[in-house]
N, C-alpha and C. Protein backbone atom coordinates (compact mmCIF):
# COMPACT_ATOMS: atom_id res chain seq x y z
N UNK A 1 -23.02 20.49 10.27
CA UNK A 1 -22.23 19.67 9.37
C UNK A 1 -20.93 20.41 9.12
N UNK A 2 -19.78 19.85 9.33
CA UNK A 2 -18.35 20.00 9.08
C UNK A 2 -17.46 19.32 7.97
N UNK A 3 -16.72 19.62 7.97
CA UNK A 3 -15.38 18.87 7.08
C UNK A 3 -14.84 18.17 8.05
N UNK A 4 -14.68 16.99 7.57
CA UNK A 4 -14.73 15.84 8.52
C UNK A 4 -13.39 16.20 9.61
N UNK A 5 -12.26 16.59 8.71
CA UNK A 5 -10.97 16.85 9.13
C UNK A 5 -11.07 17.93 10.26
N UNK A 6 -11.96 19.17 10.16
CA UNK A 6 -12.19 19.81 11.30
C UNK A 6 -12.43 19.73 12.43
N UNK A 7 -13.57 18.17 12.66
CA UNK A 7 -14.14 17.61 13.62
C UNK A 7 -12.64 16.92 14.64
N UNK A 8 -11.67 16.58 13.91
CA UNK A 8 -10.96 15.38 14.17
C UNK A 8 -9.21 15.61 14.24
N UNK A 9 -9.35 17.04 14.75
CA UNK A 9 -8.03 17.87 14.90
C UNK A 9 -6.71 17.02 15.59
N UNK A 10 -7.39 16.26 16.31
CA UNK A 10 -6.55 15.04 17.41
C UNK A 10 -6.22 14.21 17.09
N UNK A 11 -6.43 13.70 15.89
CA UNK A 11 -6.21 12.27 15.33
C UNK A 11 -4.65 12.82 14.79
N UNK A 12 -3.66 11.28 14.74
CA UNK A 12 -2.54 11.90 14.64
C UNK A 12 -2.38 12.42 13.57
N UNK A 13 -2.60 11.84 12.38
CA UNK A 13 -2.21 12.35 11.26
C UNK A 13 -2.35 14.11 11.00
N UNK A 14 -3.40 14.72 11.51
CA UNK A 14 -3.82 15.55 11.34
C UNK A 14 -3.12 16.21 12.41
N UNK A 15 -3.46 15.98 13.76
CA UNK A 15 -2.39 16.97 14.74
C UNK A 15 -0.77 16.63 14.03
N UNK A 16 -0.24 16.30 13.43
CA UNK A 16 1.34 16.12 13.62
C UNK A 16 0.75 17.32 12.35
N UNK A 17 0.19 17.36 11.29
CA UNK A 17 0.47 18.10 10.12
C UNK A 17 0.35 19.64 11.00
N UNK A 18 -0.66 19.73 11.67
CA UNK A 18 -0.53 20.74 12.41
C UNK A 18 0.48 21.80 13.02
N UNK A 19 0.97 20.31 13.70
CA UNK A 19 2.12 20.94 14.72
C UNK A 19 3.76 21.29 14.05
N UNK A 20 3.77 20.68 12.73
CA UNK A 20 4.57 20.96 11.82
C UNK A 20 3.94 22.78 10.93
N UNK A 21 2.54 22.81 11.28
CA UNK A 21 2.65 24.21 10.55
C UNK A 21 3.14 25.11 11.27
N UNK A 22 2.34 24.49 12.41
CA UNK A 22 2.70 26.00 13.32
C UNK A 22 4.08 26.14 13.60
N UNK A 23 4.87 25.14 13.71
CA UNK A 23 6.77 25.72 13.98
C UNK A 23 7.05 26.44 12.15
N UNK A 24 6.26 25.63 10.87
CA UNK A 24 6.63 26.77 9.86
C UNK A 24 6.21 27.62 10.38
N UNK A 25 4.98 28.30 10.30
CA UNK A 25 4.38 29.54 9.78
C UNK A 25 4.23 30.70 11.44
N UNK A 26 4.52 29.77 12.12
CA UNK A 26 4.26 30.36 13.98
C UNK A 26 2.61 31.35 13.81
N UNK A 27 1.61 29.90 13.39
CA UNK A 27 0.56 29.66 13.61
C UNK A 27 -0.09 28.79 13.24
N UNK A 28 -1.49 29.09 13.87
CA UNK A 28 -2.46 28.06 13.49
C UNK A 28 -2.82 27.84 12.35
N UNK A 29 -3.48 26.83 11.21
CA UNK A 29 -3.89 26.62 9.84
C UNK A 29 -4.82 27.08 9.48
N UNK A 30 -5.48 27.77 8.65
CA UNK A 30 -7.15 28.03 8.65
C UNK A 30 -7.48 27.33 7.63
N UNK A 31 -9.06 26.94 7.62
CA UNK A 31 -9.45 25.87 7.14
C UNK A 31 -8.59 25.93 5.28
N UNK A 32 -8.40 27.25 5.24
CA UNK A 32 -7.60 27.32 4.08
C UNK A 32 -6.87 27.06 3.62
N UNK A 33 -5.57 26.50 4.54
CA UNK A 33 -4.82 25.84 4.53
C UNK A 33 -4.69 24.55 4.22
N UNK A 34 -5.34 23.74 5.11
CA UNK A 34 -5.54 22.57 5.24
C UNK A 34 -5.62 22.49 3.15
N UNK A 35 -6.61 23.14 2.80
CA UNK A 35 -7.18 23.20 1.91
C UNK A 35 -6.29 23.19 0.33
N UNK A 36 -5.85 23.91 0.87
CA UNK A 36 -4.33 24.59 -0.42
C UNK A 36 -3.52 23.55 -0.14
N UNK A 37 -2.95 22.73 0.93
CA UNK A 37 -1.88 21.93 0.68
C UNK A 37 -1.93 20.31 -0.04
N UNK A 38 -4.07 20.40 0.28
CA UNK A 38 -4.31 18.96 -0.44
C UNK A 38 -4.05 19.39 -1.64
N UNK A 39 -4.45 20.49 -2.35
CA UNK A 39 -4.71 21.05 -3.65
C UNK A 39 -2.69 20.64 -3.88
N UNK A 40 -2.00 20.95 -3.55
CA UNK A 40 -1.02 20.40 -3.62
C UNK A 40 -0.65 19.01 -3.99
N UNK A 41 -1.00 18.19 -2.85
CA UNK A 41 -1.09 16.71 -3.18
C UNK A 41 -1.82 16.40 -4.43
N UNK A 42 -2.92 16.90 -4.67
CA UNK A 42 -3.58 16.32 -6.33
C UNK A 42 -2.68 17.11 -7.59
N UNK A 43 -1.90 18.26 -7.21
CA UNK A 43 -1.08 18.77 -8.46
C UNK A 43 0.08 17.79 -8.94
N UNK A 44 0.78 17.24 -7.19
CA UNK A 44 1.49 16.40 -7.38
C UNK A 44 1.31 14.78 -8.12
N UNK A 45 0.19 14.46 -7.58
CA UNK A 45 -0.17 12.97 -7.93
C UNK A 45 -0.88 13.31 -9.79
N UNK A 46 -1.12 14.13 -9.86
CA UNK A 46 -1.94 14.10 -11.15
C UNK A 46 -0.53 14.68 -12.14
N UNK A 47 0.56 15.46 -11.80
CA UNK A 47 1.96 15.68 -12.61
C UNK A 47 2.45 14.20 -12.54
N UNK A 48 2.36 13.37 -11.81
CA UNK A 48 3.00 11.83 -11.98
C UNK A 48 2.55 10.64 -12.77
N UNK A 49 1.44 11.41 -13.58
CA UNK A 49 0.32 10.67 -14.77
C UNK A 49 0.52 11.18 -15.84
N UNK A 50 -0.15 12.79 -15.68
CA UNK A 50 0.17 13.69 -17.15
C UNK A 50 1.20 13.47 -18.04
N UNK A 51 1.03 13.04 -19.33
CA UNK A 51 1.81 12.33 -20.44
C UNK A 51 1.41 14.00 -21.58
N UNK A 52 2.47 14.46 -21.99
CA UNK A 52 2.48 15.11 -23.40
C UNK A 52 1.40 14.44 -24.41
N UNK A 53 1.05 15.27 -25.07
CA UNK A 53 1.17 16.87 -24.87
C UNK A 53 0.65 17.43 -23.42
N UNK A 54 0.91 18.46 -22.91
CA UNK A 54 0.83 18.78 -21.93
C UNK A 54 -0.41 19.82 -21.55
N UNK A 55 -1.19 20.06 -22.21
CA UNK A 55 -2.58 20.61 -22.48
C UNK A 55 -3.12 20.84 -21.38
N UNK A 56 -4.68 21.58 -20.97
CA UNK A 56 -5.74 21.24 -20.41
C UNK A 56 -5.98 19.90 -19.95
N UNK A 57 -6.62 19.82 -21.21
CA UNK A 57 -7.42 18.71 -21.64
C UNK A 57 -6.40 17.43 -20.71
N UNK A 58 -5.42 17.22 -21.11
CA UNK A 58 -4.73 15.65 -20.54
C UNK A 58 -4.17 16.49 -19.04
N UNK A 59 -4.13 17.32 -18.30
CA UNK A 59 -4.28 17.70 -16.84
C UNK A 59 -5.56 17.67 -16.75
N UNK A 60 -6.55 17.83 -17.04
CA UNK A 60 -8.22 17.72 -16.35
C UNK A 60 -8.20 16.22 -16.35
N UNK A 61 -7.90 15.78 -17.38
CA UNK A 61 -8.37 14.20 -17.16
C UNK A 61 -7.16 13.47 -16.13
N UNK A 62 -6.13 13.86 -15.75
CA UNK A 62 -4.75 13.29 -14.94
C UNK A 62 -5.73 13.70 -13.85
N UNK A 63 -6.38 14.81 -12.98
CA UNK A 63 -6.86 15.50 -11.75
C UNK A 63 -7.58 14.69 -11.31
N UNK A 64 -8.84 14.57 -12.49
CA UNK A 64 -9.77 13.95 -12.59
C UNK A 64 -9.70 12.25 -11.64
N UNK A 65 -8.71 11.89 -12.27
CA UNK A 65 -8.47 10.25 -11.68
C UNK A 65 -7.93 9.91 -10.55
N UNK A 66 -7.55 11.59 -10.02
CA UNK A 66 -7.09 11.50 -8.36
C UNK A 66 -7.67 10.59 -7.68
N UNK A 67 -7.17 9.70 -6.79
CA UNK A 67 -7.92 9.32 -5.53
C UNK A 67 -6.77 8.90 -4.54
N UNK A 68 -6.51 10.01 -4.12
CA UNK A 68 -5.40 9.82 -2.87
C UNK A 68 -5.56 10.16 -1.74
N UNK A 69 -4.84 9.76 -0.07
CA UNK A 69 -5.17 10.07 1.06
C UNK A 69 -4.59 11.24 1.31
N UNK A 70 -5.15 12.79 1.65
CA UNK A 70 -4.44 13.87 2.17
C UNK A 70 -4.89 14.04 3.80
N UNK A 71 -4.19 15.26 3.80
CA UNK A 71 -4.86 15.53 5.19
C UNK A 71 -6.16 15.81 5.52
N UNK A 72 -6.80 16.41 4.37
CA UNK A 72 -8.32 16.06 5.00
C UNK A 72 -8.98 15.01 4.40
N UNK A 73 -8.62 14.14 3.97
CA UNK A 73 -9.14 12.76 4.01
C UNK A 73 -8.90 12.27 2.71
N UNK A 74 -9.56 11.50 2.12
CA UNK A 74 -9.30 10.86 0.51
C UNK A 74 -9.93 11.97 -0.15
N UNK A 75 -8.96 11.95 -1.48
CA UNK A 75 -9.03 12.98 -2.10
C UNK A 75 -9.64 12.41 -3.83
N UNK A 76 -10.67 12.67 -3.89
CA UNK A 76 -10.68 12.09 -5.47
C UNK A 76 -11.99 13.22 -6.06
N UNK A 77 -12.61 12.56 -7.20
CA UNK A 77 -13.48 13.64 -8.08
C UNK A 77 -14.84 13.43 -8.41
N UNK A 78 -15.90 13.71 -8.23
CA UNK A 78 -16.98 12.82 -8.60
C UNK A 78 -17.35 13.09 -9.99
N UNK A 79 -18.38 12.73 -10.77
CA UNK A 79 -18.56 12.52 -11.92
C UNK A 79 -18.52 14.21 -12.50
N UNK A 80 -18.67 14.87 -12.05
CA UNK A 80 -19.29 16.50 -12.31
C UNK A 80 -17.55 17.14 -12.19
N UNK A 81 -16.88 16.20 -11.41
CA UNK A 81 -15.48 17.07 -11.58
C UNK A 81 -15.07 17.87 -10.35
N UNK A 82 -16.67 17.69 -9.34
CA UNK A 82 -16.16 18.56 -7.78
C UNK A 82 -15.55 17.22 -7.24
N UNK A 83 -14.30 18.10 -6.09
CA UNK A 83 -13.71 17.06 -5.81
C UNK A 83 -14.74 17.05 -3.90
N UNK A 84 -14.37 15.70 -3.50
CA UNK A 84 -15.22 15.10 -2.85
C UNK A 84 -14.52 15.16 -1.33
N UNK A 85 -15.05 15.79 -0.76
CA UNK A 85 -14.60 16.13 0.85
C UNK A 85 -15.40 15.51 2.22
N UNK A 86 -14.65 14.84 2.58
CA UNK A 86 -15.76 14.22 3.51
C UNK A 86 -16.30 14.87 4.92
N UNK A 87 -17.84 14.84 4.96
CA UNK A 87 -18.15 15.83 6.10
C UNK A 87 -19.28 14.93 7.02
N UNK A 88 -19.02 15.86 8.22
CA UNK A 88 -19.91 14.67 9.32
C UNK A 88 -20.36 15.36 10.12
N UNK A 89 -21.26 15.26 10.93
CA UNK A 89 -21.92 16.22 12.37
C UNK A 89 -21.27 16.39 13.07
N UNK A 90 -20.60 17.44 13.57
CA UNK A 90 -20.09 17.62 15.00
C UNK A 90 -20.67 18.58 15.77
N UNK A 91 -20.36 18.59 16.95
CA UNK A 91 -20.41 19.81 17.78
C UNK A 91 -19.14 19.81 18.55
N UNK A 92 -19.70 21.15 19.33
CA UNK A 92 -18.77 22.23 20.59
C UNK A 92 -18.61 21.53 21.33
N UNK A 93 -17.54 21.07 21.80
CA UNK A 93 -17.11 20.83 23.45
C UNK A 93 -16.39 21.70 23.83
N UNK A 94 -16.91 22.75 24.37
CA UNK A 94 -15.90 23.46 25.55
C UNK A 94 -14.76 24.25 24.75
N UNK A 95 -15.93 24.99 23.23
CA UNK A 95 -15.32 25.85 22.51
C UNK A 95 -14.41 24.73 22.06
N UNK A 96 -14.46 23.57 21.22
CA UNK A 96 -13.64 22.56 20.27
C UNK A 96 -14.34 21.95 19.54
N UNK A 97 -14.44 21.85 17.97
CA UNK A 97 -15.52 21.23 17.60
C UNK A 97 -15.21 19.67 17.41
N UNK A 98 -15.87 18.52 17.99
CA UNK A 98 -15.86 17.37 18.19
C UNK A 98 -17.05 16.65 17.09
N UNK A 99 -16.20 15.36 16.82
CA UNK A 99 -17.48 14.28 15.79
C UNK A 99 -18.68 14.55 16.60
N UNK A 100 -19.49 13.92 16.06
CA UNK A 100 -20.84 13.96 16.86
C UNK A 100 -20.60 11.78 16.54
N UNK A 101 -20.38 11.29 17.75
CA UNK A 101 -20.03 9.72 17.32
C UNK A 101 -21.36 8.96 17.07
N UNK A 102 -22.51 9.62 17.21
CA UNK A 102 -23.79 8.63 16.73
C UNK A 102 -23.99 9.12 15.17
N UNK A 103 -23.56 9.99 15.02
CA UNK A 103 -23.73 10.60 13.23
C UNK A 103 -22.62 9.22 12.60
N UNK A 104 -23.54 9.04 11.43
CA UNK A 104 -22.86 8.31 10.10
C UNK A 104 -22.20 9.30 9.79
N UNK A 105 -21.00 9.09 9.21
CA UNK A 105 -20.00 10.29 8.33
C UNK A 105 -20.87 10.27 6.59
N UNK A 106 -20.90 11.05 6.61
CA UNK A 106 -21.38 11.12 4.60
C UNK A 106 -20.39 11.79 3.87
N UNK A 107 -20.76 11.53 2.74
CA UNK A 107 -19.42 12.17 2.01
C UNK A 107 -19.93 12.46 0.44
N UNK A 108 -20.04 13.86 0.61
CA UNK A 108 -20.55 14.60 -0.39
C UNK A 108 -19.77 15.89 -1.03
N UNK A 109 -19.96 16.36 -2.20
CA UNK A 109 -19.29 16.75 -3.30
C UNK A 109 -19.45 18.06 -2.78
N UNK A 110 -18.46 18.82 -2.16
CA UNK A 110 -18.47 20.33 -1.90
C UNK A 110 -18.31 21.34 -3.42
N UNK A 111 -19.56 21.85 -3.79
CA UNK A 111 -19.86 22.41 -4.64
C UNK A 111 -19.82 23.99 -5.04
């Protein structure tokens, strides 16, 4: 079981974000990446809600109501507050990890 986005390096959305890191950074992304820049996208989309006072409290609940498309897939929160990453079976082809296309994708709360 993978992060769905790992499986699916080829799809454009995801290769162009790619190929834009590597001319920044003159390399490859590690899954960390990918990772930190959604965390980005929900700082952004949840600062375009947050109303004063400017607290915790009214940023947890702005985060909270995320549900936007990043690069690794829709981005939103489940009831507990983990945010929700979608993951699916893949395997190796020839040292590349590929969907596994008879697997259902599931999508569960990385905890």
């Amino acid at each position: 079981v993978t992060p769905a986005f790992l499986a699916r390096l080829d799809e454009p959305k995801i290769a162009n974000w790619v190929k834009g890191f590597r001319q920044m950074h003159d390399e490859d992304p590690s899954y960390s990446a990918f990772l930190c820049y959604d965390l980005c996208y929900i700082l952004d989309d949840a600062a375009n809600r947050v109303a004063p006072p400017f607290d915790s409290k009214a940023w947890n609940a702005a985060i909270r109501q995320t549900n936007i498309s990043g690069i690794t897939g829709q981005l939103s929160f489940d009831k507990d507050g983990d945010v929700m990453i979608p993951v699916e079976i893949g395997k190796f082809e020839n040292g590349i990890l590929k969907p596994l296309e008879t697997a259902k994708q599931v999508v569960g709360a990385v905890k």
